[in-house]
C-alpha atoms as a PDB file:
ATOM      1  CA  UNK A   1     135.479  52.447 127.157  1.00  0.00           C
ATOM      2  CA  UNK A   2     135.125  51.215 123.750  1.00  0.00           C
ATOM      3  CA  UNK A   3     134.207  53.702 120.259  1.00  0.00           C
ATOM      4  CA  UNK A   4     132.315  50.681 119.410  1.00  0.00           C
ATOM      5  CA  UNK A   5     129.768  50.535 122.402  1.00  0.00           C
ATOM      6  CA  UNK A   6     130.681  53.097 124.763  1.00  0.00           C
ATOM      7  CA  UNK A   7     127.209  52.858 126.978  1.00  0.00           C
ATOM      8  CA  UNK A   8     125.124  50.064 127.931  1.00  0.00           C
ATOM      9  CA  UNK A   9     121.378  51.615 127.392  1.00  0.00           C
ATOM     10  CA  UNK A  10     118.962  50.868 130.114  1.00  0.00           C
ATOM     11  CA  UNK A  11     115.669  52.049 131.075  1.00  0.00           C
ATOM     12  CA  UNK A  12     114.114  53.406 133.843  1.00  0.00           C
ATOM     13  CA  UNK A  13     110.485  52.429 135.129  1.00  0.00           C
ATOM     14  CA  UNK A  14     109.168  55.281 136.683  1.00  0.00           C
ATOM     15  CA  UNK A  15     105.428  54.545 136.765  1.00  0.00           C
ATOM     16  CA  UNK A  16     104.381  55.759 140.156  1.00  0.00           C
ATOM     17  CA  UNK A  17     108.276  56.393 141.337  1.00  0.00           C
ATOM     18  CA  UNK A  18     108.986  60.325 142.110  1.00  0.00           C
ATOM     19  CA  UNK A  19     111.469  62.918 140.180  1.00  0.00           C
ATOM     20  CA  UNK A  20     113.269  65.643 140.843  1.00  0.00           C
ATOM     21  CA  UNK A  21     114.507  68.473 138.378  1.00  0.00           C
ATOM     22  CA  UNK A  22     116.681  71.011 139.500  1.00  0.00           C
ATOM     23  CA  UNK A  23     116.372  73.304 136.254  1.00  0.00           C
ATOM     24  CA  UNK A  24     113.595  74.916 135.115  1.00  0.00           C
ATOM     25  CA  UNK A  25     115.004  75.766 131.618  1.00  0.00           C
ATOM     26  CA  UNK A  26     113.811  74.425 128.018  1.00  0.00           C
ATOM     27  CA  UNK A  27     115.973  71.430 127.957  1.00  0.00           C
ATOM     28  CA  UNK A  28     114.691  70.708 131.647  1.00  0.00           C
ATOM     29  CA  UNK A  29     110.893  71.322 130.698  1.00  0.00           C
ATOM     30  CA  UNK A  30     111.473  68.489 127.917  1.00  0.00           C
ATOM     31  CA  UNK A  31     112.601  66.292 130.493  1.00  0.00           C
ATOM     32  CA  UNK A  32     109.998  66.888 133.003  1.00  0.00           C
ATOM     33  CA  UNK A  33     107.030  66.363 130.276  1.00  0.00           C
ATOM     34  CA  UNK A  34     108.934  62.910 129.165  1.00  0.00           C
ATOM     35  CA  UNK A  35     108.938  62.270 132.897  1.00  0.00           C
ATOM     36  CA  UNK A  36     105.395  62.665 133.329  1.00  0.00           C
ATOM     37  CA  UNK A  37     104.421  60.920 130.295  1.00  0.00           C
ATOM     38  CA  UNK A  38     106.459  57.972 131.454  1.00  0.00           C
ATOM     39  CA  UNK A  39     104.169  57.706 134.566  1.00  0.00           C
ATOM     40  CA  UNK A  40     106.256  59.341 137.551  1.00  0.00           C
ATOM     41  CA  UNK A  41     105.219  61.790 139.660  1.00  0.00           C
ATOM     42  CA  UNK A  42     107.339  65.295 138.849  1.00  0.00           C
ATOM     43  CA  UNK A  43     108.819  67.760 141.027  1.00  0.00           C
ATOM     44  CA  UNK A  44     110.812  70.702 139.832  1.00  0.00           C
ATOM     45  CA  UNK A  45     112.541  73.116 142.366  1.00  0.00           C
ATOM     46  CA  UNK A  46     113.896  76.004 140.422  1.00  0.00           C
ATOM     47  CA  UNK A  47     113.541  79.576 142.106  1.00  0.00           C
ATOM     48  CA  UNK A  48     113.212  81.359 137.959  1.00  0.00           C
ATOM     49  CA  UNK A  49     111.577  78.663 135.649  1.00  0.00           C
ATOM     50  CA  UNK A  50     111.190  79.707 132.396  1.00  0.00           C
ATOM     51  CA  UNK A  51     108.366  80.312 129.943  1.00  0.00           C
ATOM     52  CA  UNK A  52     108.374  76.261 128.880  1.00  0.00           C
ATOM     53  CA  UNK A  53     108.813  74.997 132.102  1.00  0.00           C
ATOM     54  CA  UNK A  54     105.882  77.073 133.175  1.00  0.00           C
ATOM     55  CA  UNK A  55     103.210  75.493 130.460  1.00  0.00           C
ATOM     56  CA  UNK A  56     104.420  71.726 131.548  1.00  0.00           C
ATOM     57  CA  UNK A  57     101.341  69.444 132.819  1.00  0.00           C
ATOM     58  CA  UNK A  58     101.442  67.463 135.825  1.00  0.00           C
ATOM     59  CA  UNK A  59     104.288  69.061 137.189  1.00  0.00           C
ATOM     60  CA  UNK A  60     104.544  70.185 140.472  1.00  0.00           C
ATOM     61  CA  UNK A  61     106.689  73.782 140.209  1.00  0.00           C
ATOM     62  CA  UNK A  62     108.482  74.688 143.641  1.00  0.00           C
ATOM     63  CA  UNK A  63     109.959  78.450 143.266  1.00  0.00           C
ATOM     64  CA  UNK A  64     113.181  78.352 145.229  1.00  0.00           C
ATOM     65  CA  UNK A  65     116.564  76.720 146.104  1.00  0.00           C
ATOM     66  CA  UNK A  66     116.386  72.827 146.494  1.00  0.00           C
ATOM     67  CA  UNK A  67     117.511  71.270 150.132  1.00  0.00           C
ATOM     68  CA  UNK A  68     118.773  67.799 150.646  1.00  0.00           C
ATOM     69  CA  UNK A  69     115.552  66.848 152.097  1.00  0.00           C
ATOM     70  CA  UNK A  70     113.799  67.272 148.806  1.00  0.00           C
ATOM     71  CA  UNK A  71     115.447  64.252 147.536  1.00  0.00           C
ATOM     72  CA  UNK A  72     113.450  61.821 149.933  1.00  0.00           C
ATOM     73  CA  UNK A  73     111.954  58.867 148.156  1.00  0.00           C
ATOM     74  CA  UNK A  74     113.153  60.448 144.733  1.00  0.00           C
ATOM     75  CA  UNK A  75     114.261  57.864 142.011  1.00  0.00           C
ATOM     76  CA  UNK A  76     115.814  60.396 139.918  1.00  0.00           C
ATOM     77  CA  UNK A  77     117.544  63.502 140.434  1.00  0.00           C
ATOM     78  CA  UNK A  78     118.049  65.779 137.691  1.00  0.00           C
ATOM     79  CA  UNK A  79     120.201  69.127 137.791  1.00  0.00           C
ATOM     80  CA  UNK A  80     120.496  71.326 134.715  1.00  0.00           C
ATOM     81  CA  UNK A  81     124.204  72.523 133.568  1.00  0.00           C
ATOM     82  CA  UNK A  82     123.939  75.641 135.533  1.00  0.00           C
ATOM     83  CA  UNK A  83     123.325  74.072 138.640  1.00  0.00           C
ATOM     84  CA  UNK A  84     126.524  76.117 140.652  1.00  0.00           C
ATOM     85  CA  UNK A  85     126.151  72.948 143.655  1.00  0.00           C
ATOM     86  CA  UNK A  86     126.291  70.318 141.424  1.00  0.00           C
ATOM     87  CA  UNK A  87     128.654  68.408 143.110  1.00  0.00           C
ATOM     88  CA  UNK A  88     126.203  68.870 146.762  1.00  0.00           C
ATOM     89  CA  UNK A  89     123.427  67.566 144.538  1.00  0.00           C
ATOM     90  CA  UNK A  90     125.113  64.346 143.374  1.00  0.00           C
ATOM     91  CA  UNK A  91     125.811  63.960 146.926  1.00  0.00           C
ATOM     92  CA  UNK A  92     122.217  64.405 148.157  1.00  0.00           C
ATOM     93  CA  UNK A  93     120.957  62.362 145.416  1.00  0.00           C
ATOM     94  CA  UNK A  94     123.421  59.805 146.474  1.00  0.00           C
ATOM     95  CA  UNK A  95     122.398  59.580 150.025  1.00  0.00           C
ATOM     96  CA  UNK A  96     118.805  59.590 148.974  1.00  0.00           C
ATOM     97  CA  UNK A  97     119.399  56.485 147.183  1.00  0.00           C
ATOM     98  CA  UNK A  98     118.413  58.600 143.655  1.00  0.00           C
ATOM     99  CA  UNK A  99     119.704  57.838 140.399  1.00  0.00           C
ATOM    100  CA  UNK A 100     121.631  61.021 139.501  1.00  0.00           C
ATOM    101  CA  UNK A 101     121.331  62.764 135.714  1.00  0.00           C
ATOM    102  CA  UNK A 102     123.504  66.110 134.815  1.00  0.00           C
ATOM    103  CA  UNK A 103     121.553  67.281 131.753  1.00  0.00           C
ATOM    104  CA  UNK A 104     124.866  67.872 130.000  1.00  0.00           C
ATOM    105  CA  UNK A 105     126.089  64.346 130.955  1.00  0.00           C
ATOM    106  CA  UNK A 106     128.731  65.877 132.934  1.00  0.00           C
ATOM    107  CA  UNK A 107     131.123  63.979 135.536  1.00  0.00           C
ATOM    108  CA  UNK A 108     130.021  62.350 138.171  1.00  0.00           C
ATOM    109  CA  UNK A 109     126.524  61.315 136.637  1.00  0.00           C
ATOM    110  CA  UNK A 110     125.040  58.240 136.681  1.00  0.00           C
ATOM    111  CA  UNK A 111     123.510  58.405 133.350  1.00  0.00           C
ATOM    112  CA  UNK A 112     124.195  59.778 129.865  1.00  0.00           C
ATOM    113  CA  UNK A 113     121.125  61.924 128.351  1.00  0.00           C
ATOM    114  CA  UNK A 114     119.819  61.348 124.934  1.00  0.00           C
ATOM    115  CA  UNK A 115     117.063  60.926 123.117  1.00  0.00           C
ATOM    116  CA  UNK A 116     114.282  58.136 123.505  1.00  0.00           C
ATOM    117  CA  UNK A 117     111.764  57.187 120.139  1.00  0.00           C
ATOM    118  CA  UNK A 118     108.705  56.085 121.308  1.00  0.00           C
ATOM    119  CA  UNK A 119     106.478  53.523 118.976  1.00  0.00           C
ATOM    120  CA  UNK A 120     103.740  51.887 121.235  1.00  0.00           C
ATOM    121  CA  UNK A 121     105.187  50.243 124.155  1.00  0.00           C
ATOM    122  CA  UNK A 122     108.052  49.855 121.634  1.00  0.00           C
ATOM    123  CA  UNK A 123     111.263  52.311 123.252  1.00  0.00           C
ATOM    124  CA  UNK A 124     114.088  52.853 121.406  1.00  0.00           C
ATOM    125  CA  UNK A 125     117.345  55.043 123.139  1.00  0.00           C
ATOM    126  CA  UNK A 126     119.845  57.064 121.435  1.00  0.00           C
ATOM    127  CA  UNK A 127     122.867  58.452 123.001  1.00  0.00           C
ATOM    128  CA  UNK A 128     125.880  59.751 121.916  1.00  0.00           C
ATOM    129  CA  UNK A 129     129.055  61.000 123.659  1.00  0.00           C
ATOM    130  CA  UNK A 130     130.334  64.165 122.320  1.00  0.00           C
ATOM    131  CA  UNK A 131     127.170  64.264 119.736  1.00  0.00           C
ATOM    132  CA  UNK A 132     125.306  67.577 119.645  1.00  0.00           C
ATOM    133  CA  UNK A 133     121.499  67.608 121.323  1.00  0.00           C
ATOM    134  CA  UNK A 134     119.851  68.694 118.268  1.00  0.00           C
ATOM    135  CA  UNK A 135     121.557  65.826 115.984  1.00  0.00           C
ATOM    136  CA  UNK A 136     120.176  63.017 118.309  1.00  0.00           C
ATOM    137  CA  UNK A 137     116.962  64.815 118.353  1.00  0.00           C
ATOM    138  CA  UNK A 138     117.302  64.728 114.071  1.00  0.00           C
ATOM    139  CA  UNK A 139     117.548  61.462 114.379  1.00  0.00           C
ATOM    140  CA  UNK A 140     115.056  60.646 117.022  1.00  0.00           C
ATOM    141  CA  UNK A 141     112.470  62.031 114.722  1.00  0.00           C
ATOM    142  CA  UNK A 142     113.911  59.866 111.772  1.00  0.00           C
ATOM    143  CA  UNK A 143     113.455  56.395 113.926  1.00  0.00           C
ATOM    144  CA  UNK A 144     110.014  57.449 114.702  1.00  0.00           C
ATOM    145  CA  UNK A 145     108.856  58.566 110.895  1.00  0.00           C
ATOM    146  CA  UNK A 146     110.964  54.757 109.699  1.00  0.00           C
ATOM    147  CA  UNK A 147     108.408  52.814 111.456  1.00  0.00           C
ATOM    148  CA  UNK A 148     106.096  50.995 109.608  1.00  0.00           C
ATOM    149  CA  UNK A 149     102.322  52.360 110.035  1.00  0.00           C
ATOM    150  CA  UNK A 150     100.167  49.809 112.056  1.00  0.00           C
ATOM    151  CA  UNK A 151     103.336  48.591 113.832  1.00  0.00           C
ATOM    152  CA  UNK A 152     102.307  50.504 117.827  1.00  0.00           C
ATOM    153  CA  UNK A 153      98.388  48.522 117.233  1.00  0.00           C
ATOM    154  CA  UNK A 154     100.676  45.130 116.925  1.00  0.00           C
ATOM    155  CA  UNK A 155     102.776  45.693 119.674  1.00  0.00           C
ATOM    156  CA  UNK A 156      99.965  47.012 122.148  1.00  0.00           C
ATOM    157  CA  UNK A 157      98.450  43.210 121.399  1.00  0.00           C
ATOM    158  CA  UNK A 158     101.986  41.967 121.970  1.00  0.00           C
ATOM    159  CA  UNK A 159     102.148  42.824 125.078  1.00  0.00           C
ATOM    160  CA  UNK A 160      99.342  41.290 126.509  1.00  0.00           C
ATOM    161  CA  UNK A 161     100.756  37.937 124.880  1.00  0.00           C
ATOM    162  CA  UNK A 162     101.727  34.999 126.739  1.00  0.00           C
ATOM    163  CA  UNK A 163     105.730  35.658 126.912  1.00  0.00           C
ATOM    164  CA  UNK A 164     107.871  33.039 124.549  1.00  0.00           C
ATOM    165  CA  UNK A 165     110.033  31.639 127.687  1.00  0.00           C
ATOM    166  CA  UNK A 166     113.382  30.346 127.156  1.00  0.00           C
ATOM    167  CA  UNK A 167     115.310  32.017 123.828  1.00  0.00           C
ATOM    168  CA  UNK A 168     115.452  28.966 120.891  1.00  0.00           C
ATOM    169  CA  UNK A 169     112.295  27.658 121.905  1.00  0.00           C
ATOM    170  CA  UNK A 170     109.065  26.283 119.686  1.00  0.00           C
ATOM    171  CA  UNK A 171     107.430  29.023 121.520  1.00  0.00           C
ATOM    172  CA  UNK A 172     109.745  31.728 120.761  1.00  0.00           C
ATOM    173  CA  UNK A 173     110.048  30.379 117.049  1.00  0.00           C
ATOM    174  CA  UNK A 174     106.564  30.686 116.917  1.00  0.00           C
ATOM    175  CA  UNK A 175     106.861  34.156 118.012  1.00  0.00           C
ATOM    176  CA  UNK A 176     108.946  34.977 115.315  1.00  0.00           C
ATOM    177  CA  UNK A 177     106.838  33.493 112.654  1.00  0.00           C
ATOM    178  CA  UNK A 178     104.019  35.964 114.475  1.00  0.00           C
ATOM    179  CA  UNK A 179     106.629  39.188 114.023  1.00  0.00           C
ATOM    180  CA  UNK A 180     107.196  38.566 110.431  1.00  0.00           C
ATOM    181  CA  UNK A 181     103.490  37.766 109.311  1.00  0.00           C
ATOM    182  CA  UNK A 182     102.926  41.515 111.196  1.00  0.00           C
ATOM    183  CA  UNK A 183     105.481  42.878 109.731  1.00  0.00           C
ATOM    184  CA  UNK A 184     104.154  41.557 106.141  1.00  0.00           C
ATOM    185  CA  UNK A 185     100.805  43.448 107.688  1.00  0.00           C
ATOM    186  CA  UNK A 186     102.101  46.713 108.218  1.00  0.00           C
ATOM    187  CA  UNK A 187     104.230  46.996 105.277  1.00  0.00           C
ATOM    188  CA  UNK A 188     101.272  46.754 103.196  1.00  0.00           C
ATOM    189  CA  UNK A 189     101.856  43.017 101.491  1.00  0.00           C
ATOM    190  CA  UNK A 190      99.303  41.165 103.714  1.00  0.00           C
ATOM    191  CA  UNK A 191      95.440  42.461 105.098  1.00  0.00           C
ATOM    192  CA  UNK A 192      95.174  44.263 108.304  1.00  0.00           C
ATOM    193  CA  UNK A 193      92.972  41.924 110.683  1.00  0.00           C
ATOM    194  CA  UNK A 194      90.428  42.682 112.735  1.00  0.00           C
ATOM    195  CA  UNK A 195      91.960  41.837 115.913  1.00  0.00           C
ATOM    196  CA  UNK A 196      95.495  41.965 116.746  1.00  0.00           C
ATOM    197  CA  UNK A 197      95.325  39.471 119.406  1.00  0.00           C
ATOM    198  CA  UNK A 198      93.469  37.063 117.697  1.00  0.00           C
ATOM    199  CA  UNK A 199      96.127  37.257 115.314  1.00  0.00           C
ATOM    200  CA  UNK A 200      98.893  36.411 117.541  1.00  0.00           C
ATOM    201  CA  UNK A 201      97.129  34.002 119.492  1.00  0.00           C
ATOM    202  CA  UNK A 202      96.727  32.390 115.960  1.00  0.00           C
ATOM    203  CA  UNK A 203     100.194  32.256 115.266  1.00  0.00           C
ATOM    204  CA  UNK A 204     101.375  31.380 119.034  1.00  0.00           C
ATOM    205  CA  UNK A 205      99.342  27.883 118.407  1.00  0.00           C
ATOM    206  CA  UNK A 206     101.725  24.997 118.385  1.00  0.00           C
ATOM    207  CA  UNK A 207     100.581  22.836 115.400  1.00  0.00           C
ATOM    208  CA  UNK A 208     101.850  19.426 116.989  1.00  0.00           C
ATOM    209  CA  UNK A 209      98.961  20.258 119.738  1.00  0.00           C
ATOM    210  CA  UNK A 210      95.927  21.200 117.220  1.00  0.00           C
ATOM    211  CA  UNK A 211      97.018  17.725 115.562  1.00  0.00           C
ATOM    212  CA  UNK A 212      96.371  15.559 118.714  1.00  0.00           C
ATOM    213  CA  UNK A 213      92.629  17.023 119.436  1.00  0.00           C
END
């Protein structure tokens, strides 16, 4: 492991894909409102949830000891630090085919817990070994407030776009050009337009073809 880049981010898709939290404490309630507004469908077995757990939308709250069985179909298994059969629940996850997450990053997980900045369809992770929860949360916050007003409309439009293809191409040129003349939007040196897409679709035109109509 290197100081330099000691995890590889990736993210999940779990629109329509199932969870399971076995915690039902603050840090676990965070998770399981992310989870839902990520698109999956939540399920939390924890026999004493707590008061934030309890106010959580769209979770489904089951009040006692999880069973291996629970795990069917689940993309992600969760267990909070106080879980005393953690090591049975990375096994059950396992065999269910589940991504497993110790929400202390602990040993044996499959993924390190941090914080993820959200600006449109725009996600930006931030994780930390050894680095305290409320730090990466500091600077969660930070990411979010640095982002240029106006920039979540652009990249909404953006993602209906036709995609640029191969990296070095005229098309993906072009897309640059497109990023920068937003950027110049939402920074305040250039007019908002009217329509986003219009916009890009303006700036996705390849000149050479305009020239031969």
């Amino acid at each position: 492991m290197t100081s330099l880049f000691p995890a590889l981010p990736v993210f999940m898709d779990l629109v329509g894909r199932a969870v399971v939290i076995l915690a039902g404490d603050r840090h676990a309630a965070k998770l399981a409102a992310d989870c839902v507004r990520a698109g999956a469908g939540v399920t939390v077995i924890c026999a004493r949830p707590g008061p934030e757990m309890e106010t959580v939308a769209g979770v489904r709250l089951i009040r006692r000891n999880w069973r291996a069985v629970d795990f069917r179909n689940a993309a992600l298994v969760a267990a909070g630090c106080d879980e005393r059969r953690m090591a049975r629940a990375r096994a059950s996850a396992k065999a269910a085919k589940a991504v497993f997450m110790a929400l202390d990053s602990g040993p044996g997980a499959d993924v390190t817990v941090g914080e993820t900045a959200a600006i449109g369809p725009l996600t930006i992770g931030l994780a930390g070994a050894g680095l305290p929860g409320p730090l990466l949360a500091l600077l969660r916050a930070r990411v979010e407030a640095a982002a240029p007003t106006g920039l979540a409309p652009f990249l909404d439009a953006a993602v209906q776009a036709p995609d640029p293809g191969v990296f070095g191409s005229a098309a993906t040129m072009r897309w640059a050009a497109a990023l920068a003349a937003a950027l110049d939007v939402v920074e305040g040196r250039a007019a908002a337009p009217k329509d986003w897409s219009a916009f890009i679709a303006a700036h996705l035109v390849d000149p050479s073809s305009v020239m031969r109509k």
